[in-house]
C-alpha atoms as a PDB file:
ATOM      1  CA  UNK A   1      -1.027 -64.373  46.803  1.00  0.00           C
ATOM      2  CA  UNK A   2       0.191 -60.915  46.571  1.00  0.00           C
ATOM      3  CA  UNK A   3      -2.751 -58.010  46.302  1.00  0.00           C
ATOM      4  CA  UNK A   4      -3.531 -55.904  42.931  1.00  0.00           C
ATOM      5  CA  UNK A   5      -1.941 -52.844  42.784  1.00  0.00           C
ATOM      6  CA  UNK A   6      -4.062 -50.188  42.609  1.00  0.00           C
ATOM      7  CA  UNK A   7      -4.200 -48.467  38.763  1.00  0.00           C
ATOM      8  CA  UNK A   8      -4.664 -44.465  38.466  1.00  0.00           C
ATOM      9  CA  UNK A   9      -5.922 -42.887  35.659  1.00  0.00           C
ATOM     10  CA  UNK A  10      -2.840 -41.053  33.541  1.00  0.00           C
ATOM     11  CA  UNK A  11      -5.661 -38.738  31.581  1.00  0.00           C
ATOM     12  CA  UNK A  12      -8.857 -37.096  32.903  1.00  0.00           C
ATOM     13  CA  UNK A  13     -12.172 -36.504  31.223  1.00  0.00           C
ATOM     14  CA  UNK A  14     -12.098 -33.602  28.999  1.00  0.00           C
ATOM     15  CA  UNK A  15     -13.698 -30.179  29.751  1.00  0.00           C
ATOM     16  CA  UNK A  16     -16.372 -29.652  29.381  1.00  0.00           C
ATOM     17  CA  UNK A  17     -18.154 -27.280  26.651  1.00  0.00           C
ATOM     18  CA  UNK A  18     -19.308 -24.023  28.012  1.00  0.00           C
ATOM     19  CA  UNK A  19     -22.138 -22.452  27.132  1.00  0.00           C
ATOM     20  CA  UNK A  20     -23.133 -20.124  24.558  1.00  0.00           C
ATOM     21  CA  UNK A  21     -23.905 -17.325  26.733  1.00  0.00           C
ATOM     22  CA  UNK A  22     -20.484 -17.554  28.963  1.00  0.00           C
ATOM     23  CA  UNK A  23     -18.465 -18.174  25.613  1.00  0.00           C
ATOM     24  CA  UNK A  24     -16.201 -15.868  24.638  1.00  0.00           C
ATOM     25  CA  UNK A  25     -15.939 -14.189  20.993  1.00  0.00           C
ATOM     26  CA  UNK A  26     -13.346 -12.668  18.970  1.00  0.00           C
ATOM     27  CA  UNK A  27     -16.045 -10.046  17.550  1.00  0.00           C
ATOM     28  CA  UNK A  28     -16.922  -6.138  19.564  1.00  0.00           C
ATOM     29  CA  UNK A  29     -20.200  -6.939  21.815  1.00  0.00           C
ATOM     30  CA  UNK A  30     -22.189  -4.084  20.084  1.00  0.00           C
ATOM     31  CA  UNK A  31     -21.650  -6.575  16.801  1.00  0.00           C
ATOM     32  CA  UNK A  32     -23.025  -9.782  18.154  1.00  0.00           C
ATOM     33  CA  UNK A  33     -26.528 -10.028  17.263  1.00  0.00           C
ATOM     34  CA  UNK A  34     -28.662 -12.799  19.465  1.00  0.00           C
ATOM     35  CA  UNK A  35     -30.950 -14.581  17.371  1.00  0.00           C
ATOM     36  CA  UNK A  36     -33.998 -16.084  19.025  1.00  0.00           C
ATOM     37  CA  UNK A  37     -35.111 -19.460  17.839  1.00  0.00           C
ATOM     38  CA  UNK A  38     -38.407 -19.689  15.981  1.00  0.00           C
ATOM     39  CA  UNK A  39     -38.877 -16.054  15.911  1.00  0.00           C
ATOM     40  CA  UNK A  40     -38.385 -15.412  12.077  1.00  0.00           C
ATOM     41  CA  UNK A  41     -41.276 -18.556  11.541  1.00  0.00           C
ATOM     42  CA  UNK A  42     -44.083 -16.388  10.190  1.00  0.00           C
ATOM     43  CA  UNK A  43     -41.724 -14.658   7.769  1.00  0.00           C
ATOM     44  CA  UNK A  44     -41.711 -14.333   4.091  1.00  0.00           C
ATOM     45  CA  UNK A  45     -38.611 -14.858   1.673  1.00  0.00           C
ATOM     46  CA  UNK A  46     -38.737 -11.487   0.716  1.00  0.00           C
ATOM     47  CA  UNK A  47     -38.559  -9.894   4.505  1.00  0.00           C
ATOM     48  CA  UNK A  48     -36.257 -12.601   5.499  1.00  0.00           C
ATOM     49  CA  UNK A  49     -33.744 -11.582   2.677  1.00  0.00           C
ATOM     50  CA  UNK A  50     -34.546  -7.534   3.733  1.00  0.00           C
ATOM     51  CA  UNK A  51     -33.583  -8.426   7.503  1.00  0.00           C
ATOM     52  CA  UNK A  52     -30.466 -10.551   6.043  1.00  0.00           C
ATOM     53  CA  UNK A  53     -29.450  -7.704   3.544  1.00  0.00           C
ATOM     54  CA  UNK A  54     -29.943  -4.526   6.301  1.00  0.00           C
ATOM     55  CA  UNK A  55     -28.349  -6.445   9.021  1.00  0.00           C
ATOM     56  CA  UNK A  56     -25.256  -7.070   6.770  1.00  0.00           C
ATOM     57  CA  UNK A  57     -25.125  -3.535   5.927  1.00  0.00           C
ATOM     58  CA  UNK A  58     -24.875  -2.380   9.573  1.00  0.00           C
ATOM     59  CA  UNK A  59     -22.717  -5.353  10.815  1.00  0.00           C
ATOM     60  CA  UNK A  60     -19.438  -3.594   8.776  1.00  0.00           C
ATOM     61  CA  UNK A  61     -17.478  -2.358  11.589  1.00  0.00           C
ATOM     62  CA  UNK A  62     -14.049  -0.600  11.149  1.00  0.00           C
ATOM     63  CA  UNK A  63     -11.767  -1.778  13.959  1.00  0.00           C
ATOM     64  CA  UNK A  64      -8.806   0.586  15.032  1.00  0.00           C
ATOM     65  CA  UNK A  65      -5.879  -1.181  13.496  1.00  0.00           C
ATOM     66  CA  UNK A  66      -8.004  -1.129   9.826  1.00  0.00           C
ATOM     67  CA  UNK A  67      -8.684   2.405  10.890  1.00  0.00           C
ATOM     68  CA  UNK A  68      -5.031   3.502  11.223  1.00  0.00           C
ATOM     69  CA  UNK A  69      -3.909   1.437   8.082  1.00  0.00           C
ATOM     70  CA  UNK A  70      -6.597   3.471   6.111  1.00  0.00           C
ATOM     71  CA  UNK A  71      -5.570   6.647   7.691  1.00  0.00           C
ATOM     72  CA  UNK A  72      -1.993   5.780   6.641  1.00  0.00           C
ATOM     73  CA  UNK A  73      -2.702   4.581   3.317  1.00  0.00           C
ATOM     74  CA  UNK A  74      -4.422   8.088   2.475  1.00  0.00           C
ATOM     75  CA  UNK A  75      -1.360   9.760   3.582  1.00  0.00           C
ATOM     76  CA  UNK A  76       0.991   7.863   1.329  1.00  0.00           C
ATOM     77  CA  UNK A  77      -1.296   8.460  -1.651  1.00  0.00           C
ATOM     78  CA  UNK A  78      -1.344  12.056  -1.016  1.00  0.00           C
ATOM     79  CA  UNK A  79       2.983  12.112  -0.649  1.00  0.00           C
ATOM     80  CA  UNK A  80       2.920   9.783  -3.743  1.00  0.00           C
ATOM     81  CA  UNK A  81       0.990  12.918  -5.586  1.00  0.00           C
ATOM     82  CA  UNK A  82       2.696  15.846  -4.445  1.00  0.00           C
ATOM     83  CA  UNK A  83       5.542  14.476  -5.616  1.00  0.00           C
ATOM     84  CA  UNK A  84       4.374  14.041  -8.988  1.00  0.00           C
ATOM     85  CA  UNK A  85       3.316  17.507  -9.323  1.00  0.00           C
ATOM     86  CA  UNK A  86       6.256  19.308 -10.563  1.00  0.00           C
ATOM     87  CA  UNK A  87       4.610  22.475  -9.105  1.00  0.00           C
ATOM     88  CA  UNK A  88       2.332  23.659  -5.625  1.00  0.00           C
ATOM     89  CA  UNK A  89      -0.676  22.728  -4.421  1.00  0.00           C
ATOM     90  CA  UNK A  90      -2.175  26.845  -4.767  1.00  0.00           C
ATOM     91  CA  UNK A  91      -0.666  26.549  -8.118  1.00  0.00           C
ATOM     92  CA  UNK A  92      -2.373  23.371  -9.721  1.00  0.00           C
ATOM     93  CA  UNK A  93      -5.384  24.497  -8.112  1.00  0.00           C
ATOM     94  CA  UNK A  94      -5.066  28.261  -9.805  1.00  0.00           C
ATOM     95  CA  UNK A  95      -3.941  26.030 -13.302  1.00  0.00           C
ATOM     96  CA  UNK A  96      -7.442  23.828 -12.975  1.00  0.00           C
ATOM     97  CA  UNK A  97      -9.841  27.051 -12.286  1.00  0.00           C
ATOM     98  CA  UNK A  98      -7.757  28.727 -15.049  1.00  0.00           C
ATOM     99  CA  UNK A  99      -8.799  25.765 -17.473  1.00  0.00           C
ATOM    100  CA  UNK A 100     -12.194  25.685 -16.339  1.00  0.00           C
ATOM    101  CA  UNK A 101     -12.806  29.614 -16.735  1.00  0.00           C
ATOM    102  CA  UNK A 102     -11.689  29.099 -20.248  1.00  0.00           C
ATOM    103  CA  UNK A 103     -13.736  26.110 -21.032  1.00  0.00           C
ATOM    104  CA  UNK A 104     -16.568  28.246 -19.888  1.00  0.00           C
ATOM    105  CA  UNK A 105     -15.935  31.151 -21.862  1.00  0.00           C
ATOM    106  CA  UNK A 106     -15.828  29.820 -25.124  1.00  0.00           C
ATOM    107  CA  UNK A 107     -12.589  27.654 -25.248  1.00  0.00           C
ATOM    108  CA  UNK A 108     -14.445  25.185 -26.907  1.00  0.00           C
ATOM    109  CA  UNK A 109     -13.979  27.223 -29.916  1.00  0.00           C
ATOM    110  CA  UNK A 110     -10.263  25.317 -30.916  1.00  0.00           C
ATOM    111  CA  UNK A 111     -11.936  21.444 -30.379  1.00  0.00           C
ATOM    112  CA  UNK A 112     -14.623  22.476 -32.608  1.00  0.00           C
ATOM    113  CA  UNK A 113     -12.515  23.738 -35.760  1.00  0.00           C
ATOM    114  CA  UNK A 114     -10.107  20.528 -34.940  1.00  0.00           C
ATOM    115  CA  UNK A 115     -13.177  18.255 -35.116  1.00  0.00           C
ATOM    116  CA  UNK A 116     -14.416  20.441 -38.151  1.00  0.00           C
ATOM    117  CA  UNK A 117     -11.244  19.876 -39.729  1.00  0.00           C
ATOM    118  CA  UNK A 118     -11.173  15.853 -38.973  1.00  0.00           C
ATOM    119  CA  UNK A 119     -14.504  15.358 -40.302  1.00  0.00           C
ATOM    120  CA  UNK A 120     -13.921  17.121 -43.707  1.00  0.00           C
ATOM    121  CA  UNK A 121     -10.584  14.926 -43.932  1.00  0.00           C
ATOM    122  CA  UNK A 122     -12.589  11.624 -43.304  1.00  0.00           C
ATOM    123  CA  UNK A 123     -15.254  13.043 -45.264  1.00  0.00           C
ATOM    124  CA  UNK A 124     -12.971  14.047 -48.564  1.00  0.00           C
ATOM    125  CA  UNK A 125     -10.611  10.071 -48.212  1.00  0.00           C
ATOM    126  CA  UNK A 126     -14.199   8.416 -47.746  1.00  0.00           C
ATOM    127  CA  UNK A 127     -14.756   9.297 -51.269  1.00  0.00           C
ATOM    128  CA  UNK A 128     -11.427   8.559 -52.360  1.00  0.00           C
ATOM    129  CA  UNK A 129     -11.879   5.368 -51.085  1.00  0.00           C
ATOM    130  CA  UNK A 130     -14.660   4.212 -52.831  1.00  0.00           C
ATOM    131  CA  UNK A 131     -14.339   6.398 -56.257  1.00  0.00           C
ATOM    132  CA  UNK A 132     -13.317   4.247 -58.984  1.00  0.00           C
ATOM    133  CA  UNK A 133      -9.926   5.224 -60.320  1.00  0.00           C
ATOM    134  CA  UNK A 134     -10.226   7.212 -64.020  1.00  0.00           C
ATOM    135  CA  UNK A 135      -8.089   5.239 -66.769  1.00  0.00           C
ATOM    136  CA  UNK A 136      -5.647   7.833 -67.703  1.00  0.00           C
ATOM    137  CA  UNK A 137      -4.397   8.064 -71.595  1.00  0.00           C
ATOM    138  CA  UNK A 138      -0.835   6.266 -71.670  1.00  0.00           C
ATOM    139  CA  UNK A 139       0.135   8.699 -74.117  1.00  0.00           C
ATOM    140  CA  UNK A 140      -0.354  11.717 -72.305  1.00  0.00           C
ATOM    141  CA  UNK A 141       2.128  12.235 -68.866  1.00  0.00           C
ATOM    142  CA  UNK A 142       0.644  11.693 -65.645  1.00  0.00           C
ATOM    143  CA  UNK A 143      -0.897  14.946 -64.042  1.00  0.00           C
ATOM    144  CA  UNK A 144       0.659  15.835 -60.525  1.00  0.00           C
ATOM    145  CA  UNK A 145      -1.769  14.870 -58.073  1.00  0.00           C
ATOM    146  CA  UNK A 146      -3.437  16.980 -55.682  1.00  0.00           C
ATOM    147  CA  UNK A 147      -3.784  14.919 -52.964  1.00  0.00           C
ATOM    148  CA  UNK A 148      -1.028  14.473 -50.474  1.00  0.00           C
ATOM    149  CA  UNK A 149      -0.650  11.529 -48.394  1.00  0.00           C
ATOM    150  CA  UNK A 150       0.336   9.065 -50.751  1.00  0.00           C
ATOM    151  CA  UNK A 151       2.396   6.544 -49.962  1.00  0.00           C
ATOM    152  CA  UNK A 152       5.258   5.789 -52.217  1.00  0.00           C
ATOM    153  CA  UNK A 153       5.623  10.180 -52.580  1.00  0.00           C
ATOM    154  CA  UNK A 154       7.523  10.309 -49.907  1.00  0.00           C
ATOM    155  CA  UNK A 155      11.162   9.156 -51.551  1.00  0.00           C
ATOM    156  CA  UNK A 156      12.119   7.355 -48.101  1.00  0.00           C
ATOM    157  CA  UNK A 157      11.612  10.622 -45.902  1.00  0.00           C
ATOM    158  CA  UNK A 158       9.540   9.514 -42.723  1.00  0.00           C
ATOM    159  CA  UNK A 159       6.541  11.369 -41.454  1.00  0.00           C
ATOM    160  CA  UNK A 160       6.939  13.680 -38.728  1.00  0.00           C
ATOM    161  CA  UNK A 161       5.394  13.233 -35.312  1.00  0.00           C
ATOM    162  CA  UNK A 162       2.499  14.871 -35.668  1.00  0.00           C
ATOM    163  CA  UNK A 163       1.633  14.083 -39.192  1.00  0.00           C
ATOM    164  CA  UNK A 164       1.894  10.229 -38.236  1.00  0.00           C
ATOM    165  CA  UNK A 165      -0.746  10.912 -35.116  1.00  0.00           C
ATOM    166  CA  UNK A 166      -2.887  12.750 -37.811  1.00  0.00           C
ATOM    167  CA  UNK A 167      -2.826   9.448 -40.258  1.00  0.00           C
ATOM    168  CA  UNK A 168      -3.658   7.113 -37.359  1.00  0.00           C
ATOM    169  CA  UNK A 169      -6.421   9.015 -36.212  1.00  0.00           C
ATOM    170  CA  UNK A 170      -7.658   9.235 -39.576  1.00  0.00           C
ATOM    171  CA  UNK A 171      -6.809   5.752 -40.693  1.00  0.00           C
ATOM    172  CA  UNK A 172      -9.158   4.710 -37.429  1.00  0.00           C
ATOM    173  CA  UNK A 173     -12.050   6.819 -38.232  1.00  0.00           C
ATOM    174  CA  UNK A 174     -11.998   5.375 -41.731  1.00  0.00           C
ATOM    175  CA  UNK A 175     -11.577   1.962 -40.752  1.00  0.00           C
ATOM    176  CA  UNK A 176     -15.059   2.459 -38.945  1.00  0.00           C
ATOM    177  CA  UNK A 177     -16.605   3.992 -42.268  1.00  0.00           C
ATOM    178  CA  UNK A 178     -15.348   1.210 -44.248  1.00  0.00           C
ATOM    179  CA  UNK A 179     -16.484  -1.579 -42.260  1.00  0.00           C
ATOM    180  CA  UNK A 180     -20.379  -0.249 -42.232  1.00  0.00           C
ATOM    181  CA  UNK A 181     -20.481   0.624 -45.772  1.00  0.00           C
ATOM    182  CA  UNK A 182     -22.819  -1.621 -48.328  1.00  0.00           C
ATOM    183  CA  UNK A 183     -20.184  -1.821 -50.952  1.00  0.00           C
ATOM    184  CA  UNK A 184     -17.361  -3.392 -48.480  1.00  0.00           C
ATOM    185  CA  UNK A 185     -20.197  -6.229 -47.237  1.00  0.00           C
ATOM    186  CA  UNK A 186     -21.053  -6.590 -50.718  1.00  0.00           C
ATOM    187  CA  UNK A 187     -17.465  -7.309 -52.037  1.00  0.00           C
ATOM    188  CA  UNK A 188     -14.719  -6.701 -49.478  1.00  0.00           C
ATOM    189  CA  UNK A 189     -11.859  -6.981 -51.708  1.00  0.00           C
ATOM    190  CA  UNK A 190     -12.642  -4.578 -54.631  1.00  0.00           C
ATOM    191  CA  UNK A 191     -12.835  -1.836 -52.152  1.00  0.00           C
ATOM    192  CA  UNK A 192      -9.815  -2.621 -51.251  1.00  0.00           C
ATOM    193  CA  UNK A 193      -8.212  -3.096 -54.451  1.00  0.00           C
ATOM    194  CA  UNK A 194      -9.565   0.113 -55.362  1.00  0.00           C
ATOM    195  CA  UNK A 195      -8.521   1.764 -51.761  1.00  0.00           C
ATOM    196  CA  UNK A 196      -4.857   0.716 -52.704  1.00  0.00           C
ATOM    197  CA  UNK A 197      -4.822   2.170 -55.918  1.00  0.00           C
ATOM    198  CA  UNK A 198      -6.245   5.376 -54.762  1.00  0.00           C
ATOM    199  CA  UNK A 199      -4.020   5.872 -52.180  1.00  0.00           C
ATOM    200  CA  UNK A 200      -0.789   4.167 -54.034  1.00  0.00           C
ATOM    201  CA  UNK A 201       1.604   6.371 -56.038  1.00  0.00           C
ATOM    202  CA  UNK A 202       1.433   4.437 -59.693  1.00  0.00           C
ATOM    203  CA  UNK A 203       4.899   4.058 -61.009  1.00  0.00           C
ATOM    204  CA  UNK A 204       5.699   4.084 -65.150  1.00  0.00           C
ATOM    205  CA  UNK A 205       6.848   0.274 -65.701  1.00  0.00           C
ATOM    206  CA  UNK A 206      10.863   0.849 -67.028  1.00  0.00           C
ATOM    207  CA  UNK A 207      10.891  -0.237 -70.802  1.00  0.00           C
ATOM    208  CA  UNK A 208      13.330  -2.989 -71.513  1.00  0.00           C
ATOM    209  CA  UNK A 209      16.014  -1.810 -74.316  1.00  0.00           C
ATOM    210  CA  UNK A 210      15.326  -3.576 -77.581  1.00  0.00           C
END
């Protein structure tokens, strides 16, 4: 009878687990805090979540690579600007004291009379808006009107630039004044059947020949 043959092990045990205290981190060693066990016991919730809170706020560190890419990132922003600014740095900064020595010294004066102006505009089409049109005698012709704006008056010439900005900034600011006002809660659309015929140039109907 022949003997056995002697088997060997083809895989070994595995390591074993080192310690925490010869472990090594991926973290600086001046941000590893040691925590000892049971020594927070006595604590309340509210200085537990103080100790949590201020040792979040100083475990932020800024490692060199996130340093540089910051660095880097500022740089490009500040190429990125210059090269928007059709003129020099000493000039856009003499152009932003400039504006502030005349916002000091009264240059407040042309936003005033422009808001002036806006309000008596709103002001004078609030009223138009809700003033009940007058009945007008058939047999007597149509008086030109004084107010401008109409639409239909124009004859199929478009509004300049700066005439249409005007009419949407006052169209907004009405819109506003509208909505808040008792009569438009009260009944929505006879404000704005008498809005349209306010603000609608009234054509004579053509007579049919007999």
């Amino acid at each position: 009878m022949q003997p056995k043959a002697t088997r060997f092990r083809t895989k070994a045990h595995d390591r074993a687990v080192q310690s925490a205290a010869k472990r090594q981190f991926a973290v600086q060693e001046n941000q590893v805090e040691h925590v000892e066990i049971g020594s927070g016991k006595d604590l309340t919730a509210t200085e537990v979540l103080e100790t949590l809170s201020s040792t979040e706020a100083g475990l932020k560190p800024v490692t060199p690579k996130r340093g540089e890419r910051m660095l880097k990132h500022a740089k490009l922003l500040e190429k990125v600007e210059a090269s928007r600014l059709p003129y020099s740095k000493s000039h856009a900064r003499r152009l932003k004291r400039k504006a502030k020595e005349e916002l000091a010294g009264g240059g407040l004066s042309d936003i005033q009379s422009a808001i002036a102006a806006m309000e008596s505009n709103l002001q004078a089409s609030a009223e138009e808006t809700f003033a009940e049109p007058s009945k007008n005698d058939p047999s007597k012709p149509p008086a030109k009107s004084r107010n401008t704006g109409l639409i239909g008056e124009g004859k199929g010439v478009p509004l300049s630039q700066t005439k249409r900005k005007n009419a949407l900034k006052l169209e907004r600011m009405r819109h506003s004044m509208v909505i808040a006002n008792s009569h438009f809660k009260a009944n929505p659309f006879q404000v704005i059947r008498t809005h349209a015929q306010n603000t609608l140039v009234k054509h004579a109907t053509p007579t049919l020949p007999s």
